[in-house]
N, C-alpha and C. Protein backbone atom coordinates (compact mmCIF):
# COMPACT_ATOMS: atom_id res chain seq x y z
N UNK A 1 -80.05 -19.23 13.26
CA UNK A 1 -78.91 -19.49 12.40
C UNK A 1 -79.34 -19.52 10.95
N UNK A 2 -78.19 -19.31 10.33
CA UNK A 2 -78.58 -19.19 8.87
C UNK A 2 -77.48 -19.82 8.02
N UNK A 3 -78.24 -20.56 7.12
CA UNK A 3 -76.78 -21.11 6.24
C UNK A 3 -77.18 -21.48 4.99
N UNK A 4 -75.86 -21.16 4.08
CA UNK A 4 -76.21 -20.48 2.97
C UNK A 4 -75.72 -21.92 1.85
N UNK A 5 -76.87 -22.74 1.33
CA UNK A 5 -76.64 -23.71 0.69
C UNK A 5 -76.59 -23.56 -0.43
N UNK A 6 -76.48 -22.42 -1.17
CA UNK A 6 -75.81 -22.34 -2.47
C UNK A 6 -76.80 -22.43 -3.45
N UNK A 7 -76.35 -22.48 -4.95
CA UNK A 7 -77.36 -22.86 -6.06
C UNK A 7 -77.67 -24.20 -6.42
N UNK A 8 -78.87 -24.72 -6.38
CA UNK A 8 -78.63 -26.01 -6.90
C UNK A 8 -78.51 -26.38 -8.38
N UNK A 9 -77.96 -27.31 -8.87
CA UNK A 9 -77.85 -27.35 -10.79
C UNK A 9 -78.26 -29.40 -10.54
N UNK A 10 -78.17 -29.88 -11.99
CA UNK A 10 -78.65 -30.81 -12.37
C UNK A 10 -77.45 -31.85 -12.24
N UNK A 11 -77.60 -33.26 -11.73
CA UNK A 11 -76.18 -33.73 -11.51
C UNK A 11 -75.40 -34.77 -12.68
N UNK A 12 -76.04 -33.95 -13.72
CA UNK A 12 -75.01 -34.24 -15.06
C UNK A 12 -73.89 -33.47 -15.49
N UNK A 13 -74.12 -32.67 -14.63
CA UNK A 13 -72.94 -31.46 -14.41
C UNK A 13 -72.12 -31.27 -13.65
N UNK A 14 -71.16 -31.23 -13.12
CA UNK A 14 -70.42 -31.01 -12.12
C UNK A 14 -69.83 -29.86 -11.56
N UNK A 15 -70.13 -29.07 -10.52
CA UNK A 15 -70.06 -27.75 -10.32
C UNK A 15 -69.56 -27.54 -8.69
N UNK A 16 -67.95 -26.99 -9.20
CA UNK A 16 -66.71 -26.60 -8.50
C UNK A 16 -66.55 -28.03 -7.54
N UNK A 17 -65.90 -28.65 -8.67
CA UNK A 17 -65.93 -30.69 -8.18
C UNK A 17 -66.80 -31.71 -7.97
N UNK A 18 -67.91 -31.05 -7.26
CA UNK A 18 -68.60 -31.67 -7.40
C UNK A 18 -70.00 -31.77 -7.65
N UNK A 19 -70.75 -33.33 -8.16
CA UNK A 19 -71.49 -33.81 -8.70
C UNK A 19 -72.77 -33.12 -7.06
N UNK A 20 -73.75 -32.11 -8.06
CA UNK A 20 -75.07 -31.62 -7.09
C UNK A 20 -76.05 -32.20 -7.39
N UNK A 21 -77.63 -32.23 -6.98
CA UNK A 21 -78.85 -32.61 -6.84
C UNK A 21 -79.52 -31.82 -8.11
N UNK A 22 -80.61 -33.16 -8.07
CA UNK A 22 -81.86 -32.60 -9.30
C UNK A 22 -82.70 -32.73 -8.05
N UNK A 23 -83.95 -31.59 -9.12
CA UNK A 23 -84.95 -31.59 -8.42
C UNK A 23 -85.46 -32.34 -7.95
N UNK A 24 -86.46 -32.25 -6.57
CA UNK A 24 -87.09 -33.15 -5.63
C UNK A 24 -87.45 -32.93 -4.11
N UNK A 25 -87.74 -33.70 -3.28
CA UNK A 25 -87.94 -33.31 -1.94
C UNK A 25 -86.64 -34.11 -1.11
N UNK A 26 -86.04 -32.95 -0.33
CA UNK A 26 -84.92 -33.57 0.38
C UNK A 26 -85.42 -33.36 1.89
N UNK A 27 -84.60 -34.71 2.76
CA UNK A 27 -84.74 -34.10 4.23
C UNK A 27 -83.84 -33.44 4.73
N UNK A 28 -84.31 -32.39 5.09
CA UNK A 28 -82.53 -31.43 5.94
C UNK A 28 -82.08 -31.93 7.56
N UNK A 29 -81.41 -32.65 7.41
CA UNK A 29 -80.67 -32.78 9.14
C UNK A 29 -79.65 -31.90 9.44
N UNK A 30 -79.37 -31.84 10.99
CA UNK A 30 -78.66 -30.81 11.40
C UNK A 30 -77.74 -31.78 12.39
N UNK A 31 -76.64 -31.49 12.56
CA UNK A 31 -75.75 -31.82 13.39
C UNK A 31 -75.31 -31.09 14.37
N UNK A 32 -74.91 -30.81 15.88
CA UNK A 32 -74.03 -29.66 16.57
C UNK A 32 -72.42 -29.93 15.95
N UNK A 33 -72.52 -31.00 15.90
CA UNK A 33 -70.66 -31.21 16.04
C UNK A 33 -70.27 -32.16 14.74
N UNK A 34 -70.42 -31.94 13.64
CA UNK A 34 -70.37 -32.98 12.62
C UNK A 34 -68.85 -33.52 12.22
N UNK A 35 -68.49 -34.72 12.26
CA UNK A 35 -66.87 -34.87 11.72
C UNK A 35 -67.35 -36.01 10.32
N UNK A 36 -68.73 -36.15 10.55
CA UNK A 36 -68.74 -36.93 9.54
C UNK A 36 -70.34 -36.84 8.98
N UNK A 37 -70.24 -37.81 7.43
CA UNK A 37 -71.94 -37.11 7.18
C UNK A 37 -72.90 -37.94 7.92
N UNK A 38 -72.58 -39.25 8.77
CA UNK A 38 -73.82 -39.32 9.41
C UNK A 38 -74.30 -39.18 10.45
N UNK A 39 -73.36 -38.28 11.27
CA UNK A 39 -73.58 -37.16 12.31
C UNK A 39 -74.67 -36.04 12.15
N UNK A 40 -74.91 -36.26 10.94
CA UNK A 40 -76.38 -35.23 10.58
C UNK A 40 -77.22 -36.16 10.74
N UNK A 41 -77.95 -36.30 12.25
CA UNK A 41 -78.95 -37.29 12.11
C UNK A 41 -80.18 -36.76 12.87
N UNK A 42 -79.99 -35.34 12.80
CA UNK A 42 -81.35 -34.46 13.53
C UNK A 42 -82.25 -33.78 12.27
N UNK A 43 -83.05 -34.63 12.01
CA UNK A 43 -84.16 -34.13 11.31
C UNK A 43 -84.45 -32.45 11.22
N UNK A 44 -84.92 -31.50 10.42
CA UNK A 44 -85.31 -30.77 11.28
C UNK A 44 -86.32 -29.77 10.09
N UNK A 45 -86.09 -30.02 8.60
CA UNK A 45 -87.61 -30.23 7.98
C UNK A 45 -87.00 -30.50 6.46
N UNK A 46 -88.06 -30.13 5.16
CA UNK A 46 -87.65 -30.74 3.82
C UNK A 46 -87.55 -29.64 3.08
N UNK A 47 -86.26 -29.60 2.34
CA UNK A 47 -85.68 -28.62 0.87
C UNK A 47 -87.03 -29.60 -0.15
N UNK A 48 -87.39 -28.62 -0.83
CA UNK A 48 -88.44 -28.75 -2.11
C UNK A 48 -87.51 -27.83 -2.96
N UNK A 49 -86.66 -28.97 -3.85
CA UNK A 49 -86.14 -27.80 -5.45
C UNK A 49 -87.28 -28.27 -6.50
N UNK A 50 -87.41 -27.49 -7.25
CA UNK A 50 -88.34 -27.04 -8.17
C UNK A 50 -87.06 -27.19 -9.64
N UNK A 51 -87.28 -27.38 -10.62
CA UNK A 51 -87.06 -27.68 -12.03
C UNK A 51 -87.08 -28.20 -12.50
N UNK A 52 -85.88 -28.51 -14.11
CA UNK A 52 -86.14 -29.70 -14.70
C UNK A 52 -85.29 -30.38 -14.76
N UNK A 53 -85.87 -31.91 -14.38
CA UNK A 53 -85.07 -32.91 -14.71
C UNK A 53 -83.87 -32.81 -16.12
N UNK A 54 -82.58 -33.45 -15.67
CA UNK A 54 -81.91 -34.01 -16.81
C UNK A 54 -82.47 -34.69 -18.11
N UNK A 55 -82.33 -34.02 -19.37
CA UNK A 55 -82.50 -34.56 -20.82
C UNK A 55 -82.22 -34.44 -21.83
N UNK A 56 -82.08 -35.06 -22.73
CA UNK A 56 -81.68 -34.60 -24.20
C UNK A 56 -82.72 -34.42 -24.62
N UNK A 57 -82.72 -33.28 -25.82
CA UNK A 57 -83.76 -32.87 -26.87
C UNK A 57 -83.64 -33.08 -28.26
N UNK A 58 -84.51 -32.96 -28.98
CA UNK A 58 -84.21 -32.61 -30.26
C UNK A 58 -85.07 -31.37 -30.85
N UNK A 59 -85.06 -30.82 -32.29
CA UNK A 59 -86.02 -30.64 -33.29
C UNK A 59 -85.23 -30.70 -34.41
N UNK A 60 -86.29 -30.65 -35.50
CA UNK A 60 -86.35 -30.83 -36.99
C UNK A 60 -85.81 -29.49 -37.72
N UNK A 61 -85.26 -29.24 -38.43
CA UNK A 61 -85.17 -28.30 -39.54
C UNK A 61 -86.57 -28.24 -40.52
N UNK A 62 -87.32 -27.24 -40.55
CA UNK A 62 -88.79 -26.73 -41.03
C UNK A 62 -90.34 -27.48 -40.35
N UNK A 63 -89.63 -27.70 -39.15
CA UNK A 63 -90.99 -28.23 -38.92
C UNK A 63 -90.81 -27.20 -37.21
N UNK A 64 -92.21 -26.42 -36.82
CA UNK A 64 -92.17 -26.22 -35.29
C UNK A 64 -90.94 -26.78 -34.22
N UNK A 65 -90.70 -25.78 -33.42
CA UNK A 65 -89.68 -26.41 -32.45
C UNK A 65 -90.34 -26.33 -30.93
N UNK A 66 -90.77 -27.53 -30.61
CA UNK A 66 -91.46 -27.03 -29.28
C UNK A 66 -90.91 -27.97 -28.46
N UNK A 67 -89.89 -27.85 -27.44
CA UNK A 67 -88.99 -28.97 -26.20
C UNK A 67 -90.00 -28.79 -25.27
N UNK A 68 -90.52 -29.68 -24.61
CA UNK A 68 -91.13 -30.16 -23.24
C UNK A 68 -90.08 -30.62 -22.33
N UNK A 69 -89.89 -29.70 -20.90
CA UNK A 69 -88.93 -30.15 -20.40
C UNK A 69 -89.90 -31.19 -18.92
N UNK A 70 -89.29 -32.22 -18.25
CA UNK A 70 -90.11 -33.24 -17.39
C UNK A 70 -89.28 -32.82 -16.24
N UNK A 71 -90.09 -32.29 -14.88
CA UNK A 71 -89.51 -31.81 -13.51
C UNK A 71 -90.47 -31.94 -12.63
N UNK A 72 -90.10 -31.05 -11.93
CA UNK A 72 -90.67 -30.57 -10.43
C UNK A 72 -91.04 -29.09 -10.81
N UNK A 73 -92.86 -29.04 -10.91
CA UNK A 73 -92.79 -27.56 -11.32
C UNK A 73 -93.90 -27.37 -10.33
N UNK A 74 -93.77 -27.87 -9.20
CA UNK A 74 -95.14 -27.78 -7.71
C UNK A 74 -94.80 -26.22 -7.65
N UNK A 75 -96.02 -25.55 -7.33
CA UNK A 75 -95.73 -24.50 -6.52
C UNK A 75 -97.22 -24.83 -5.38
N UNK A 76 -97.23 -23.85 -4.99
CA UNK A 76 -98.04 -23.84 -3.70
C UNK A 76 -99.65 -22.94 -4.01
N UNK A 77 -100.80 -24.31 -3.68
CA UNK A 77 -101.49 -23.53 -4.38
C UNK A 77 -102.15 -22.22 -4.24
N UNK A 78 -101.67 -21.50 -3.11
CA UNK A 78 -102.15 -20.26 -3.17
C UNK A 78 -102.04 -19.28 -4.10
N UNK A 79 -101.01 -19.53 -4.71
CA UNK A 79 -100.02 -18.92 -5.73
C UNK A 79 -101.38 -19.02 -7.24
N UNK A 80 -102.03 -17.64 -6.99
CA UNK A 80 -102.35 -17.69 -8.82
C UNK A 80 -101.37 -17.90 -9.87
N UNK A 81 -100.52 -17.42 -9.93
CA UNK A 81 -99.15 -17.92 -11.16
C UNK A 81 -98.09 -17.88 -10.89
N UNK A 82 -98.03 -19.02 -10.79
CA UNK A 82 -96.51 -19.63 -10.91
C UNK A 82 -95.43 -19.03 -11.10
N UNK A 83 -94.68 -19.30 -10.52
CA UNK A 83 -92.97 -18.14 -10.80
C UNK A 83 -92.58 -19.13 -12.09
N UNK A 84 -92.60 -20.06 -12.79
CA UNK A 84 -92.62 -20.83 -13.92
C UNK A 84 -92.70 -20.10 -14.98
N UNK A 85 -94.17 -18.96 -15.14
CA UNK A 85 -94.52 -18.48 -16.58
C UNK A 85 -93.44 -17.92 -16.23
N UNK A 86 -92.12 -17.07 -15.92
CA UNK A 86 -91.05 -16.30 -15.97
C UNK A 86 -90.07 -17.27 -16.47
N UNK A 87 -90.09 -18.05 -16.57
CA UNK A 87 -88.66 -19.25 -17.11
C UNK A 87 -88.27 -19.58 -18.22
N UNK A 88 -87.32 -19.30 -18.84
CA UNK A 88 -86.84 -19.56 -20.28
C UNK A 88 -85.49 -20.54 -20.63
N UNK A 89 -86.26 -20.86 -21.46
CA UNK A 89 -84.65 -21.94 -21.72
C UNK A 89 -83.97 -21.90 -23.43
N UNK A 90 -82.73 -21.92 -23.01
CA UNK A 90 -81.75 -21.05 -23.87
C UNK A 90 -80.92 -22.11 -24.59
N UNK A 91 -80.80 -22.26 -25.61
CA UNK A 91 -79.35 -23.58 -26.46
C UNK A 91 -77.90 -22.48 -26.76
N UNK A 92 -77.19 -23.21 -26.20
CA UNK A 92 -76.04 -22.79 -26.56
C UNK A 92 -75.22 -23.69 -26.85
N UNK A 93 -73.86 -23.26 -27.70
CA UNK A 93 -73.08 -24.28 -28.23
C UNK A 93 -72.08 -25.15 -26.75
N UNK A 94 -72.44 -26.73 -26.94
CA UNK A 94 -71.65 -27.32 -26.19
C UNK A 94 -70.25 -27.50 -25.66
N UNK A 95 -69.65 -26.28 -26.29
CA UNK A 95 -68.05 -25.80 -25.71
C UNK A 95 -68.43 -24.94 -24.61
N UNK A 96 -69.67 -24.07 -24.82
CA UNK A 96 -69.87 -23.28 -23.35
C UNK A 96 -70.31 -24.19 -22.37
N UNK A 97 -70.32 -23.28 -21.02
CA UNK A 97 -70.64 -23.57 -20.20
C UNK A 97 -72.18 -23.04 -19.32
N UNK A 98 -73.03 -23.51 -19.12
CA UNK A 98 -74.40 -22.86 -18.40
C UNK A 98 -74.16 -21.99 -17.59
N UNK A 99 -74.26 -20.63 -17.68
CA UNK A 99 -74.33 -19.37 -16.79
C UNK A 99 -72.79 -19.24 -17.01
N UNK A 100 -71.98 -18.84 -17.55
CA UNK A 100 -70.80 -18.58 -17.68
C UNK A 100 -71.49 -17.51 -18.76
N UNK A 101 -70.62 -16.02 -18.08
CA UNK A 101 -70.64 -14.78 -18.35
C UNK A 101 -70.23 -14.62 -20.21
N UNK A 102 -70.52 -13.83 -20.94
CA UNK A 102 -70.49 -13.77 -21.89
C UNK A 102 -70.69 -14.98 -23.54
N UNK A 103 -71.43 -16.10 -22.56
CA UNK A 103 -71.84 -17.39 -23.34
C UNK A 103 -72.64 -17.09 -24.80
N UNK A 104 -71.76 -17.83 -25.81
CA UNK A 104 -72.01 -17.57 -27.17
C UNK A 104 -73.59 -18.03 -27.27
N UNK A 105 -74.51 -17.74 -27.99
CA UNK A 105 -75.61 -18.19 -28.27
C UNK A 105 -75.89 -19.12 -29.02
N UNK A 106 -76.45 -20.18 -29.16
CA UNK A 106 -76.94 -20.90 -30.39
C UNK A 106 -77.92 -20.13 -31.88
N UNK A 107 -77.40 -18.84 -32.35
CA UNK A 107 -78.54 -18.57 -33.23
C UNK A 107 -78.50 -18.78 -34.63
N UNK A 108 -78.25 -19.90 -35.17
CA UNK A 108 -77.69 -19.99 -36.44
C UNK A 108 -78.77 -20.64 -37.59
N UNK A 109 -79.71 -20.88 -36.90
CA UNK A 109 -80.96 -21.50 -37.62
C UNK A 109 -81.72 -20.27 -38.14
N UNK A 110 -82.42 -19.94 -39.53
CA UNK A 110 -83.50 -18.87 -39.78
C UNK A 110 -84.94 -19.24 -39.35
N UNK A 111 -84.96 -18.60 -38.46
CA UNK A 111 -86.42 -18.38 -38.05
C UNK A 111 -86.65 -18.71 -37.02
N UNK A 112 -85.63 -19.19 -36.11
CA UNK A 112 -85.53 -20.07 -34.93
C UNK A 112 -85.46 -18.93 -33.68
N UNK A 113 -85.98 -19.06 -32.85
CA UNK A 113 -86.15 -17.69 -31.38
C UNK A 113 -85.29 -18.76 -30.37
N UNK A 114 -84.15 -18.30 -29.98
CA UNK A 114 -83.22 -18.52 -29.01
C UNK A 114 -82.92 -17.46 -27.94
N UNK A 115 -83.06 -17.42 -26.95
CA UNK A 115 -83.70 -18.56 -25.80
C UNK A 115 -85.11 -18.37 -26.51
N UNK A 116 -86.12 -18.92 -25.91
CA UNK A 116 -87.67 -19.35 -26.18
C UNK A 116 -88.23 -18.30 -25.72
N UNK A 117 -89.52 -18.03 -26.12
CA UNK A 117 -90.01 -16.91 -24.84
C UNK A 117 -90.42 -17.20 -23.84
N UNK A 118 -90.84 -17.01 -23.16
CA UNK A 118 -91.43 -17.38 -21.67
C UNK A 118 -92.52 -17.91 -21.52
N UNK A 119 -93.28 -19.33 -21.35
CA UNK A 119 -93.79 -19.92 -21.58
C UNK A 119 -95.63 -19.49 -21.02
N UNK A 120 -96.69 -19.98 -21.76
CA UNK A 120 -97.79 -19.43 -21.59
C UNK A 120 -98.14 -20.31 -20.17
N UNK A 121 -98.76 -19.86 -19.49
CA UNK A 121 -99.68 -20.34 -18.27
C UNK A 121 -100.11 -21.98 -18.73
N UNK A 122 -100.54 -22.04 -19.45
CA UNK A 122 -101.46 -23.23 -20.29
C UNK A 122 -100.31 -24.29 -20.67
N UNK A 123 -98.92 -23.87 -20.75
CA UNK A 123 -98.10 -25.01 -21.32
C UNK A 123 -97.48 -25.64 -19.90
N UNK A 124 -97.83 -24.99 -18.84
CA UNK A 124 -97.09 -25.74 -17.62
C UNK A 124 -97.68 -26.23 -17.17
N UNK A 125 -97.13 -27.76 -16.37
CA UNK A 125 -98.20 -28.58 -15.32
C UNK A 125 -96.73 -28.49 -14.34
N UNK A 126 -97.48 -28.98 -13.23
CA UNK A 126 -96.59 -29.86 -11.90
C UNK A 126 -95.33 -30.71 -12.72
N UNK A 127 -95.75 -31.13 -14.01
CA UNK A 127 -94.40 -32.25 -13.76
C UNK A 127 -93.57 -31.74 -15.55
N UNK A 128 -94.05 -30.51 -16.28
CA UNK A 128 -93.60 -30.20 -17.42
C UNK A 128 -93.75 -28.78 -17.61
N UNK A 129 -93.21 -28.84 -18.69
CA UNK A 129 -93.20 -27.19 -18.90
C UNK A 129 -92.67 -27.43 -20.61
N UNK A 130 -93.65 -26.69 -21.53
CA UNK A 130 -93.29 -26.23 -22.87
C UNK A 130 -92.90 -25.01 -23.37
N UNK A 131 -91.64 -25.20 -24.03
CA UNK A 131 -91.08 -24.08 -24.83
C UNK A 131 -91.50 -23.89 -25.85
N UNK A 132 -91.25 -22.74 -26.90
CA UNK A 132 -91.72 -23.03 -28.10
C UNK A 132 -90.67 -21.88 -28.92
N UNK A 133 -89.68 -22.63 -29.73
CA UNK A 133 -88.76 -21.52 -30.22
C UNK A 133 -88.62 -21.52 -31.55
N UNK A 134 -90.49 -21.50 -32.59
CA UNK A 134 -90.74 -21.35 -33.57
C UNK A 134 -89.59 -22.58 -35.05
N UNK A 135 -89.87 -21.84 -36.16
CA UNK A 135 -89.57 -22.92 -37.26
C UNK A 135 -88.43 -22.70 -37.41
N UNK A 136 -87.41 -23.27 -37.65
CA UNK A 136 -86.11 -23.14 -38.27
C UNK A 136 -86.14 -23.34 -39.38
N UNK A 137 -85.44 -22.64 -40.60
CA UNK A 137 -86.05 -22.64 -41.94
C UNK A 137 -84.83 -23.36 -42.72
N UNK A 138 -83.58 -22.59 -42.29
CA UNK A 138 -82.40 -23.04 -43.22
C UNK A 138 -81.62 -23.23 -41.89
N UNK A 139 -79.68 -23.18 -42.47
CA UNK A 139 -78.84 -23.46 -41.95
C UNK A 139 -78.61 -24.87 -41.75
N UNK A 140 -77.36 -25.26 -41.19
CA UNK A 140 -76.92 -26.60 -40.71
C UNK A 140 -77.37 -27.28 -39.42
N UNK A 141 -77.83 -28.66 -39.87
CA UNK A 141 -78.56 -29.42 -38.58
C UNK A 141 -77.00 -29.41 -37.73
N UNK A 142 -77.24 -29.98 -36.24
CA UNK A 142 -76.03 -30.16 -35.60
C UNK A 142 -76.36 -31.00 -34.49
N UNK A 143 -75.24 -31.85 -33.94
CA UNK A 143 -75.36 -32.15 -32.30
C UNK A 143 -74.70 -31.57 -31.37
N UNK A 144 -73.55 -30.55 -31.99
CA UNK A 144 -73.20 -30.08 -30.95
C UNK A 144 -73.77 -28.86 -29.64
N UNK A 145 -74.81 -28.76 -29.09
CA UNK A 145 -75.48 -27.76 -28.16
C UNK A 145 -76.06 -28.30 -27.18
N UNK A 146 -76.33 -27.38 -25.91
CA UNK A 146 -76.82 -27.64 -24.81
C UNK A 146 -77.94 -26.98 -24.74
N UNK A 147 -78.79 -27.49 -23.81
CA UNK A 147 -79.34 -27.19 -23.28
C UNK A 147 -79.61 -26.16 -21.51
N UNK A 148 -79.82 -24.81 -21.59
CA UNK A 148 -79.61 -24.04 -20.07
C UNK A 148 -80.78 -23.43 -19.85
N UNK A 149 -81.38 -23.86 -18.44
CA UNK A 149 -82.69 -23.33 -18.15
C UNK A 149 -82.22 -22.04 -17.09
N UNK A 150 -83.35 -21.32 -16.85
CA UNK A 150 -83.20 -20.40 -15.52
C UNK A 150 -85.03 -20.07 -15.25
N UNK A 151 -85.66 -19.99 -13.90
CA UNK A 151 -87.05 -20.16 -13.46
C UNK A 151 -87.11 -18.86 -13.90
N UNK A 152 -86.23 -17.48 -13.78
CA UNK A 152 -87.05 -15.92 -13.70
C UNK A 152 -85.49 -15.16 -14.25
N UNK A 153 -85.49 -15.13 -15.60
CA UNK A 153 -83.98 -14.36 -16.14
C UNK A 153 -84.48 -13.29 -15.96
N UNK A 154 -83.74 -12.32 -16.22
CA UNK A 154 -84.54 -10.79 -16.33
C UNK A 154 -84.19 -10.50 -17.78
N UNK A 155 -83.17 -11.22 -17.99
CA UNK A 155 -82.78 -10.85 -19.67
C UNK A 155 -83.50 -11.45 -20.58
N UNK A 156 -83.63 -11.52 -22.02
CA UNK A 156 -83.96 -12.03 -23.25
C UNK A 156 -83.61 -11.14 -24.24
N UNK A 157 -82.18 -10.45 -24.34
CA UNK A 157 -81.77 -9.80 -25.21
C UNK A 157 -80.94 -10.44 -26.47
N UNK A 158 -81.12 -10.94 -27.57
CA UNK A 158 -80.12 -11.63 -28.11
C UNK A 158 -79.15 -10.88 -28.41
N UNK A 159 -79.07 -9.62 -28.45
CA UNK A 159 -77.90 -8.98 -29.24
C UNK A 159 -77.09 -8.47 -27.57
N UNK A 160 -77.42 -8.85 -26.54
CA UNK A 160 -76.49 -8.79 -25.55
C UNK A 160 -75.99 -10.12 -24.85
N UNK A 161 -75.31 -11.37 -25.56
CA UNK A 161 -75.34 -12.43 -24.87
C UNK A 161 -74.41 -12.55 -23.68
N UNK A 162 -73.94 -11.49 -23.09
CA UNK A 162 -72.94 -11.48 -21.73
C UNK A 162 -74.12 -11.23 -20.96
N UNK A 163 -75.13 -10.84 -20.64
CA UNK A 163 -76.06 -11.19 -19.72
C UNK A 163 -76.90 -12.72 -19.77
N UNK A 164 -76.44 -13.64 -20.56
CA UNK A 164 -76.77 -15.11 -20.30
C UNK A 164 -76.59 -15.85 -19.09
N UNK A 165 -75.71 -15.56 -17.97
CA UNK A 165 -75.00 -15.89 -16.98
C UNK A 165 -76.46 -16.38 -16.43
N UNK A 166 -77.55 -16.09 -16.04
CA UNK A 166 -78.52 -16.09 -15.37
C UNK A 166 -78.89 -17.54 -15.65
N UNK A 167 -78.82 -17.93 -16.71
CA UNK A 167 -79.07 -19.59 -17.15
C UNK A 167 -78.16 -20.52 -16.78
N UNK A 168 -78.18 -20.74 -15.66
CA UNK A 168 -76.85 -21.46 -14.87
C UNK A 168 -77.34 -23.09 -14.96
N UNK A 169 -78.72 -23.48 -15.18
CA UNK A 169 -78.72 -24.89 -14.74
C UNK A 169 -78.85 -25.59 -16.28
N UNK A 170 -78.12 -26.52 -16.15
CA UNK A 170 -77.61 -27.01 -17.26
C UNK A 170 -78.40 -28.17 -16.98
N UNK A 171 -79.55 -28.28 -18.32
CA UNK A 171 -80.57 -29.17 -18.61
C UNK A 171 -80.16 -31.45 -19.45
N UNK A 172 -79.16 -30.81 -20.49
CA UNK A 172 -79.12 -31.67 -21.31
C UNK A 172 -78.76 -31.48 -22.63
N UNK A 173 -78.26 -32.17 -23.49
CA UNK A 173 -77.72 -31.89 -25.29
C UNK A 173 -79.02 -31.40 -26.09
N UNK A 174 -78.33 -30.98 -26.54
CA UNK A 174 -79.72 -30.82 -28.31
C UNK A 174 -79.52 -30.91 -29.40
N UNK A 175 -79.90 -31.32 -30.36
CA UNK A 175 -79.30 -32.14 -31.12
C UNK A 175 -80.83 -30.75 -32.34
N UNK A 176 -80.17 -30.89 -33.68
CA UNK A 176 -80.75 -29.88 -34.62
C UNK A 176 -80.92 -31.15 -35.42
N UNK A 177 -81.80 -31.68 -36.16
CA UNK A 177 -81.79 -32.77 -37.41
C UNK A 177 -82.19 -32.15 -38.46
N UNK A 178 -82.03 -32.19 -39.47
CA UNK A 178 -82.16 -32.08 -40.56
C UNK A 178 -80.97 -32.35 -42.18
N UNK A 179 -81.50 -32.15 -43.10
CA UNK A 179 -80.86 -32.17 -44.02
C UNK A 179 -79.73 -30.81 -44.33
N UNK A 180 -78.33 -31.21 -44.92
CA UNK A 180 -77.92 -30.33 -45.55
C UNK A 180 -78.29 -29.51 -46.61
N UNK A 181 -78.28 -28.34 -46.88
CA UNK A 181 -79.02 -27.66 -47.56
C UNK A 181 -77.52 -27.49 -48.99
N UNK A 182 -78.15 -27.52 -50.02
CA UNK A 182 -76.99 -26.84 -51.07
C UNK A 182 -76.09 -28.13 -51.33
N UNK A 183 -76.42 -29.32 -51.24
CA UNK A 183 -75.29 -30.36 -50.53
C UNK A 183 -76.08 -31.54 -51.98
């Protein structure tokens, strides 16, 4: 048998009603005849999700922008590299939604790389992972943006942001600080 448990996202989000799982180790039980949930009381082995925990971020206006996100980044150690170095994480403005098709970008900072690039071997452990989406030089600080991760996009086009959809798990706010410029 086969059954198809869907995507998992972060449970600061709520996705088609309801409130889903952050990463971690779950036990899967099975039921024949379930009318209720604790009719699942047949063991039968453990879901391992992999990402990142729920958080807010920040950075500075002219200083480096580097977010450390805190998860579940186990892989198995046979694995020379990690399906991780493929993972990028993207800010967009907090009216969108994570992985919703044609999602506006956050690019309004100079000098700032939105989404991040794909992180070096050396910035990931088991329980983190660093981005690094260079200096922001000018423009307006803000709080309004999110945070959207995805483990392996195939995209990183900024001038095509309708292929963003791929960044479906919705991390946490981000907040831009700095001074007004001209002000």
């Amino acid at each position: 048998l086969t059954y198809d448990l869907g995507r998992p996202s972060l449970p600061v989000e709520v996705v088609s009603g309801r409130v889903t799982g952050a990463p971690g180790d779950y036990l899967l039980c099975w039921s024949k005849n379930p009318s209720d949930l604790s009719d699942y009381n047949t063991p039968v082995g453990t879901l391992q999700i992999r990402g990142p925990y729920a958080q807010d971020t920040s950075c500075i206006l002219g200083e480096f922008c580097s977010i450390t996100l805190s998860g579940s980044f186990l892989y198995y150690s046979a694995e020379d590299n990690p399906v991780f170095t493929s993972s990028r994480l993207l800010i967009m403005p907090d009216t969108h939604v994570c992985g919703e098709e044609g999602s506006e970008l956050a690019t309004w900072w100079t000098g700032f790389t939105n989404p991040a690039p794909r992180p070096n071997s050396g910035d990931i452990s088991t329980s983190s992972i660093a981005y690094e989406f260079d200096t922001p030089t000018a423009n307006p600080p803000s709080r309004s943006y999110k945070l959207c991760w995805d483990y392996n996009p195939s995209n990183g086009d900024i001038a095509n942001p309708s292929l963003y959809e791929e960044f479906r798990v919705f991390v946490g706010s981000f907040t831009m600080n700095g001074p007004y410029q001209g002000q």
